[in-house]
N, C-alpha and C. Protein backbone atom coordinates (compact mmCIF):
# COMPACT_ATOMS: atom_id res chain seq x y z
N UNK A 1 32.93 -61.58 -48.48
CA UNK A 1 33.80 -60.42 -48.39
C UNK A 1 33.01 -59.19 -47.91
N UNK A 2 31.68 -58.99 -48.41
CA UNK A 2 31.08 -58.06 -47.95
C UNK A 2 30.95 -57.86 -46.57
N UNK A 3 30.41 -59.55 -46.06
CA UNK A 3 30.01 -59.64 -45.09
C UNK A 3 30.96 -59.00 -43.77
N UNK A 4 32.58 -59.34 -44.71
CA UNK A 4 33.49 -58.92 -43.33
C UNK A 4 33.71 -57.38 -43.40
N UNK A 5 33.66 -57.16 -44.56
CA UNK A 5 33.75 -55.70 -44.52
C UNK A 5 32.73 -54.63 -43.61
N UNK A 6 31.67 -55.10 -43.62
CA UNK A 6 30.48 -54.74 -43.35
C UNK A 6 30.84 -54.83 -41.56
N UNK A 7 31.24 -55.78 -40.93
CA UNK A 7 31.31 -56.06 -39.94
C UNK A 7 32.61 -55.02 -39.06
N UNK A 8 33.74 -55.29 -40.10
CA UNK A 8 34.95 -54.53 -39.91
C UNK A 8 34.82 -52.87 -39.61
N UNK A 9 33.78 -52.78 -40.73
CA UNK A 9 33.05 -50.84 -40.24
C UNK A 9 32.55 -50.25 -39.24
N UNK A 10 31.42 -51.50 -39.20
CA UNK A 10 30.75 -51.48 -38.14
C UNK A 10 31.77 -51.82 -36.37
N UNK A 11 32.49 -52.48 -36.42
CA UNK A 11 33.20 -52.49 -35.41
C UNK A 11 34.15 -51.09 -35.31
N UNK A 12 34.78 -50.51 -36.43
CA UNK A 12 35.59 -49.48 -36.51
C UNK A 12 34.54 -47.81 -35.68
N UNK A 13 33.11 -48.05 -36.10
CA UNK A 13 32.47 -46.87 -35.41
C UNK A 13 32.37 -47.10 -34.13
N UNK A 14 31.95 -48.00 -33.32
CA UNK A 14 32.16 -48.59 -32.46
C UNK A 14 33.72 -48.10 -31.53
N UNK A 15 34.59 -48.25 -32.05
CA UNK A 15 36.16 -48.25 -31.95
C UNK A 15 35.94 -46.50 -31.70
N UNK A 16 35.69 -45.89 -32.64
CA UNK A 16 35.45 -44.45 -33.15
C UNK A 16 35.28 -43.88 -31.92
N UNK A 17 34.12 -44.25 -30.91
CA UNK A 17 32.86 -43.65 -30.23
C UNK A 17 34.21 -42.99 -29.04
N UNK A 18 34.36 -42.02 -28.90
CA UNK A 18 35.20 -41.33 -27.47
C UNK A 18 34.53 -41.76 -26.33
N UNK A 19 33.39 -41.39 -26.48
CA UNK A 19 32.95 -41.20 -24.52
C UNK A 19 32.25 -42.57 -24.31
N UNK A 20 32.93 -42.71 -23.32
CA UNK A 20 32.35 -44.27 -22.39
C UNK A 20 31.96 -43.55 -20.71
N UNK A 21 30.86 -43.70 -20.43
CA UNK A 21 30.40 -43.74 -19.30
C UNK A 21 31.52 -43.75 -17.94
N UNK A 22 31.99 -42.80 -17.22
CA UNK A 22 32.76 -42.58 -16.06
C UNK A 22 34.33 -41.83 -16.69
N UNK A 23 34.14 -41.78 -17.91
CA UNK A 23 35.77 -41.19 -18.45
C UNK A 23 34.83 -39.41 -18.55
N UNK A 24 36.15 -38.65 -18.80
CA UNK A 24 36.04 -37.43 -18.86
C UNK A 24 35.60 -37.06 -20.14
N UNK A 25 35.07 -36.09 -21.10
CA UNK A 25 35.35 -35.90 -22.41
C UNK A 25 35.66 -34.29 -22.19
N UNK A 26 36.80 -34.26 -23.45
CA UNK A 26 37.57 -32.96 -23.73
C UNK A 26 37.17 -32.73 -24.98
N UNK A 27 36.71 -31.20 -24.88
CA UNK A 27 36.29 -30.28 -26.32
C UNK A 27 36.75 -29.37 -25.92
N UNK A 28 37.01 -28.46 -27.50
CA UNK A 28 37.19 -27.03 -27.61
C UNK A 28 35.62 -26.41 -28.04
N UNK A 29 35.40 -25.16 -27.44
CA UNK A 29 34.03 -24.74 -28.38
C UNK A 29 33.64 -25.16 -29.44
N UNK A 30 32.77 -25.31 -29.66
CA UNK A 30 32.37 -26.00 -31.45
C UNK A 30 32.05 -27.36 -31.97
N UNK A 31 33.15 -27.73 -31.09
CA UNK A 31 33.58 -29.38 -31.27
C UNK A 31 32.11 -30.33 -30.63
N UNK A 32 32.47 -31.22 -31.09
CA UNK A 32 30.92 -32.24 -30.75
C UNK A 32 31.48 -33.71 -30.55
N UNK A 33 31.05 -34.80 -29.97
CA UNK A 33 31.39 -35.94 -30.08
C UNK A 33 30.26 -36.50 -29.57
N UNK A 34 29.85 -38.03 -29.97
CA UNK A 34 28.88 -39.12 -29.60
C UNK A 34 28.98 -39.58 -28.55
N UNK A 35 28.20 -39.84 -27.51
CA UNK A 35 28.54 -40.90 -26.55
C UNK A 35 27.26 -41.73 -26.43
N UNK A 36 27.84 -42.84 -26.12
CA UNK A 36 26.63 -44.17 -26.27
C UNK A 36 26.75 -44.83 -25.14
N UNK A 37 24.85 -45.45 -24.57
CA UNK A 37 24.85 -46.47 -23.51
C UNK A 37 24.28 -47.46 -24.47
N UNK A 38 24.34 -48.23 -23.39
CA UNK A 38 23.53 -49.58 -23.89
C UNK A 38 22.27 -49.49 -23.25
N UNK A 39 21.14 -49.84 -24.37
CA UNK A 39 20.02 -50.44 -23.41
C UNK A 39 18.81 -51.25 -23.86
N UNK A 40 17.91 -51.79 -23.49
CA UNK A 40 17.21 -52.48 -23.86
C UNK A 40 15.44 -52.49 -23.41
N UNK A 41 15.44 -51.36 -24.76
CA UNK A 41 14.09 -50.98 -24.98
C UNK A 41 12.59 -51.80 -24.90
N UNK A 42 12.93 -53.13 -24.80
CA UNK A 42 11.74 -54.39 -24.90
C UNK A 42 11.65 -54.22 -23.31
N UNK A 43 12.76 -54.10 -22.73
CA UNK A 43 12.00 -54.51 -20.91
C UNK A 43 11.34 -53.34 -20.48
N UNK A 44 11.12 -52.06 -20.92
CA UNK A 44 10.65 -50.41 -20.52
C UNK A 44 11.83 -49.92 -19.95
N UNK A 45 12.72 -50.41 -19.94
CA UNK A 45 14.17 -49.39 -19.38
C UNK A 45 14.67 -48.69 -20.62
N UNK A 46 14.99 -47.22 -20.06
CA UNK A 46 15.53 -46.55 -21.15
C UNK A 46 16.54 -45.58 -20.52
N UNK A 47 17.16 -44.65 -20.89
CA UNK A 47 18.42 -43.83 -20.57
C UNK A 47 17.54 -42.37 -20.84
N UNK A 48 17.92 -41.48 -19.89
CA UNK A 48 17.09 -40.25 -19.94
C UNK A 48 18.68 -39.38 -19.10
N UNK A 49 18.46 -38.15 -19.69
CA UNK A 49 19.09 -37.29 -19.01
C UNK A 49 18.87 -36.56 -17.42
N UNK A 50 19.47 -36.79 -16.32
CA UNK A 50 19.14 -36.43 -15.01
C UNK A 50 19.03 -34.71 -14.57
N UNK A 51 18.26 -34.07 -15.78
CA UNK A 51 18.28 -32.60 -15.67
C UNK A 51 18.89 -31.98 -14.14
N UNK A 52 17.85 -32.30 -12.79
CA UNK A 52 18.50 -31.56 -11.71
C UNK A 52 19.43 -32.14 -10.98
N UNK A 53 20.01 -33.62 -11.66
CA UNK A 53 21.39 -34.10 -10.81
C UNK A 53 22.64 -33.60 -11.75
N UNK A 54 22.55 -33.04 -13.00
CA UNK A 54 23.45 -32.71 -14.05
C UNK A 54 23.89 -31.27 -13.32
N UNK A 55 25.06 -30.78 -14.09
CA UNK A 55 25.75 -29.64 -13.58
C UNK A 55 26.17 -28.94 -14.94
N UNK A 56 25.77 -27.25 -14.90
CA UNK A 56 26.18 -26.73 -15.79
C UNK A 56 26.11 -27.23 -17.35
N UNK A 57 25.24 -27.38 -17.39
CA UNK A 57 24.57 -27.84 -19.16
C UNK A 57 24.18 -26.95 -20.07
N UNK A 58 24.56 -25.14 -20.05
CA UNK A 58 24.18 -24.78 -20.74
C UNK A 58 25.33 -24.81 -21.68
N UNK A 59 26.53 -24.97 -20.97
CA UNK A 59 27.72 -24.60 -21.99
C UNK A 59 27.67 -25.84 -23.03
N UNK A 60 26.42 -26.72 -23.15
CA UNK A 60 26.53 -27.53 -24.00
C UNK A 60 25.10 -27.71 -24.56
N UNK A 61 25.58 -28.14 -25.71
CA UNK A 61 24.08 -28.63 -26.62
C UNK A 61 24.16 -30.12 -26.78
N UNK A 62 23.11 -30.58 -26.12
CA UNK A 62 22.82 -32.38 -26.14
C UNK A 62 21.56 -32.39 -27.29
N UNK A 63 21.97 -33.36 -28.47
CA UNK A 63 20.72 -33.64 -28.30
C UNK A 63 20.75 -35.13 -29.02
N UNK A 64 19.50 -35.77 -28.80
CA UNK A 64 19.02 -37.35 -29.01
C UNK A 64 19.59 -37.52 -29.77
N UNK A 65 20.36 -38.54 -30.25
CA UNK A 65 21.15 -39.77 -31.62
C UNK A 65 20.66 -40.59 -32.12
N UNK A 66 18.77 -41.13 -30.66
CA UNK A 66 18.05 -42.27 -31.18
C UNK A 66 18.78 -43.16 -30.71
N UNK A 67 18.09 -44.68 -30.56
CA UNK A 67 18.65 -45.53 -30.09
C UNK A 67 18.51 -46.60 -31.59
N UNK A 68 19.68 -47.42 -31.64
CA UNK A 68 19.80 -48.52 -32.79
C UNK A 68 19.16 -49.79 -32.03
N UNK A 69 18.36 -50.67 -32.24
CA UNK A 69 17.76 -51.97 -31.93
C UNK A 69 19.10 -52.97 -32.29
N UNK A 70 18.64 -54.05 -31.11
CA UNK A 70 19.66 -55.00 -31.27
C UNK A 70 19.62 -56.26 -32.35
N UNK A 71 19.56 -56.98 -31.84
CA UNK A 71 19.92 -58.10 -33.47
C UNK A 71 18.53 -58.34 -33.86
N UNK A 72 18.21 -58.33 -35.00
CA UNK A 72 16.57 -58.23 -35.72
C UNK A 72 15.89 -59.56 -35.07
N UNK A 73 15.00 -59.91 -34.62
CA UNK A 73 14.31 -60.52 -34.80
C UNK A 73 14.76 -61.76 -33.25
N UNK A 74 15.51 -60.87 -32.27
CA UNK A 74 16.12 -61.54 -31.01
C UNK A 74 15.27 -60.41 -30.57
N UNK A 75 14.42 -61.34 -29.68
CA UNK A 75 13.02 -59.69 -28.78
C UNK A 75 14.64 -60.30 -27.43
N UNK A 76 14.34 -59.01 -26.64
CA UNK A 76 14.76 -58.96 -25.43
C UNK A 76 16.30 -58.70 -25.93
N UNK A 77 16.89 -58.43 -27.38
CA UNK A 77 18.26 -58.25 -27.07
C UNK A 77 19.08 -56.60 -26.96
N UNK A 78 19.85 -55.94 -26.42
CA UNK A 78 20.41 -54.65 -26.12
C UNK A 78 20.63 -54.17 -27.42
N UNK A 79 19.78 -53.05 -27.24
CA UNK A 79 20.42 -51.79 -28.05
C UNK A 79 21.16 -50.60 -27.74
N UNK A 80 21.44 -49.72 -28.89
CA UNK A 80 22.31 -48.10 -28.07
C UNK A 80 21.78 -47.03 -28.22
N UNK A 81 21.63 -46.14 -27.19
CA UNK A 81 21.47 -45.22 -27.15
C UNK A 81 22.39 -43.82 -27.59
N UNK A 82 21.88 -43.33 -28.57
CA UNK A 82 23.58 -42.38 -28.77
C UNK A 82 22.84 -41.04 -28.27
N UNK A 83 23.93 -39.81 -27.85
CA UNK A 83 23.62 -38.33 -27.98
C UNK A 83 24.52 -37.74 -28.58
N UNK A 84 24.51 -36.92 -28.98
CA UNK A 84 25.66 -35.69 -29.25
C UNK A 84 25.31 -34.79 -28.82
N UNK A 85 26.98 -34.40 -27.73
CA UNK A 85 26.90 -33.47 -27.28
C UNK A 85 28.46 -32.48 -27.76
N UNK A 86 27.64 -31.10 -28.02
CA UNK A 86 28.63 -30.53 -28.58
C UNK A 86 28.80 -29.67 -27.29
N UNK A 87 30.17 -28.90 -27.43
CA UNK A 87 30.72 -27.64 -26.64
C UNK A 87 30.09 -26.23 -27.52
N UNK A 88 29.40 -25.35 -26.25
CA UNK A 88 28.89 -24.46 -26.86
C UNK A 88 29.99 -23.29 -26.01
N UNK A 89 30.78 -23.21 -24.89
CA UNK A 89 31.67 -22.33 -24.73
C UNK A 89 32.38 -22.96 -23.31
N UNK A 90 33.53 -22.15 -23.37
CA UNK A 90 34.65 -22.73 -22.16
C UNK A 90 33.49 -23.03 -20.58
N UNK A 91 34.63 -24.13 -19.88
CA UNK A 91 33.67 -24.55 -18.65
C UNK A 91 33.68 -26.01 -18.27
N UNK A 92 33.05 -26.33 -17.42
CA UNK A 92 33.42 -27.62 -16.84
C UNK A 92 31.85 -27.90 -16.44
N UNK A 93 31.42 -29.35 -16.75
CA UNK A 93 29.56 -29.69 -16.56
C UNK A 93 29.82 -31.71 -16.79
N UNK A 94 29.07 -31.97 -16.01
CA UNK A 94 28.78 -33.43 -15.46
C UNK A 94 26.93 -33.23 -15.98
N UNK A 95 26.92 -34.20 -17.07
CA UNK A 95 25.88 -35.22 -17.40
C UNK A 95 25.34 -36.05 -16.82
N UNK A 96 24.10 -35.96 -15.87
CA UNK A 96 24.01 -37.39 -15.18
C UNK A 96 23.20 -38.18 -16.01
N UNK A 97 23.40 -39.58 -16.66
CA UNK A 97 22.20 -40.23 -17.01
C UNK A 97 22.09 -41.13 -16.28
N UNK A 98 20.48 -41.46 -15.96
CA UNK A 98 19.39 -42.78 -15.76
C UNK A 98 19.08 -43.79 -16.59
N UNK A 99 18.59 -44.94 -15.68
CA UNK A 99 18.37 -45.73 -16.65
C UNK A 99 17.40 -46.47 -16.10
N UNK A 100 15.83 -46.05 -16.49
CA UNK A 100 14.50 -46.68 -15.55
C UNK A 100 13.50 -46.72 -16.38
N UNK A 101 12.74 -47.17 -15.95
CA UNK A 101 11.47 -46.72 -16.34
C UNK A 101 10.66 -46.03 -16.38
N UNK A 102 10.05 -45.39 -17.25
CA UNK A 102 9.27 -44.30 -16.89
C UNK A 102 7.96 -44.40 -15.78
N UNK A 103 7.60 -45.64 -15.17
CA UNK A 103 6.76 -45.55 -14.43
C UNK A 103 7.54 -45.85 -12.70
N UNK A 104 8.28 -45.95 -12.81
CA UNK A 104 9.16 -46.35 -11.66
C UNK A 104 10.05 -45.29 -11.34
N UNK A 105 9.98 -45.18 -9.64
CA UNK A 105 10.28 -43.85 -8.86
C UNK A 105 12.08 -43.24 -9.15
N UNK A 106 12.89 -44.63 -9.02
CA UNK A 106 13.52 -44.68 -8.94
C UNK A 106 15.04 -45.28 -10.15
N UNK A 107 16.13 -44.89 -10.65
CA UNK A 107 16.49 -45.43 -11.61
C UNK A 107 17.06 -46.89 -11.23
N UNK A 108 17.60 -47.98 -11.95
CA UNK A 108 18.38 -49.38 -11.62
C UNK A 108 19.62 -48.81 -11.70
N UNK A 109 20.14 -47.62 -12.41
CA UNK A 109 21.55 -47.66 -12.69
C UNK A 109 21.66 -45.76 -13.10
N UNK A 110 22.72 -45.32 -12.79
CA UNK A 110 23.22 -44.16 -13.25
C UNK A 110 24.79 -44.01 -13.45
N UNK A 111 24.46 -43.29 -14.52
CA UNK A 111 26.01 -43.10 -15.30
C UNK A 111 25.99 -41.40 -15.02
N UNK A 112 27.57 -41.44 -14.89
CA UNK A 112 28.24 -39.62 -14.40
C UNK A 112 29.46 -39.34 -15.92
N UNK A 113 29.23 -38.46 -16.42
CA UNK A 113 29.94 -38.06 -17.35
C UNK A 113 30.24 -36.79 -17.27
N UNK A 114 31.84 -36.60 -17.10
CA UNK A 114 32.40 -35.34 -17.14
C UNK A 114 32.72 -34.48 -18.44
N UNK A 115 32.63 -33.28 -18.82
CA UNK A 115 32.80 -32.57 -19.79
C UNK A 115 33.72 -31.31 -19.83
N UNK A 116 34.77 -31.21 -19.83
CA UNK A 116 35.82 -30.55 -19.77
C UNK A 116 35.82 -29.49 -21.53
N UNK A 117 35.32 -28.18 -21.07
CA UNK A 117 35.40 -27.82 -22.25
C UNK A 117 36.77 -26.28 -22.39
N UNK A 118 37.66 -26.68 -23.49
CA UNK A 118 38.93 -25.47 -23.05
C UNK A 118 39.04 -25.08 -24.29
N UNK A 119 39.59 -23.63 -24.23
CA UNK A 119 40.03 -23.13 -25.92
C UNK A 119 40.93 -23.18 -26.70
């Protein structure tokens, strides 16, 4: 019973999470919400914020969530990356994230996230 409960929660935050990669997110000032990638910290790929491809980021405060590891004791399996980003005042700003390595020029993948913030 635990076990499903445990599982049932865990799927419900999951369920919870608003922002998925290419959808818009809507705040009022103040307001904050999570958004999560996937990734998988064993190969050196990680998710970083694209400071000079991003637009208008002051009207917001990002910061790290940490990433959760994937199933214990499976090397090579995906974990998440979370941020929260709150609305710090009215405005409109695109998040770009990467997803590379830090020794490599170039990213494998980028995600665009829109931020629609109104009063």
């Amino acid at each position: 019973m635990k076990r499903l409960l445990s599982r049932l929660l865990l799927f419900g935050i999951f369920i919870a999470l608003p922002a998925q990669a290419g959808e818009a997110i809507k705040l009022t000032p103040g307001a904050s919400t999570i958004f999560s990638l996937q990734e998988n910290v064993t190969t050196g790929y990680s998710w970083r914020i694209d400071q000079a491809a991003s637009q208008n980021l002051g009207i917001l405060s990002i910061s790290d969530g940490g990433q959760s590891r994937g199933r214990r004791g499976m090397m090579g399996s995906p974990g998440v990356r979370r941020w929260k980003i709150q609305a710090l005042a009215p405005g409109h700003a695109e998040i770009v994230f990467v997803y590379q390595r830090p020794w490599e020029p170039a990213p494998v993948q980028t995600r665009s996230v829109e931020v629609e913030v109104t009063r």
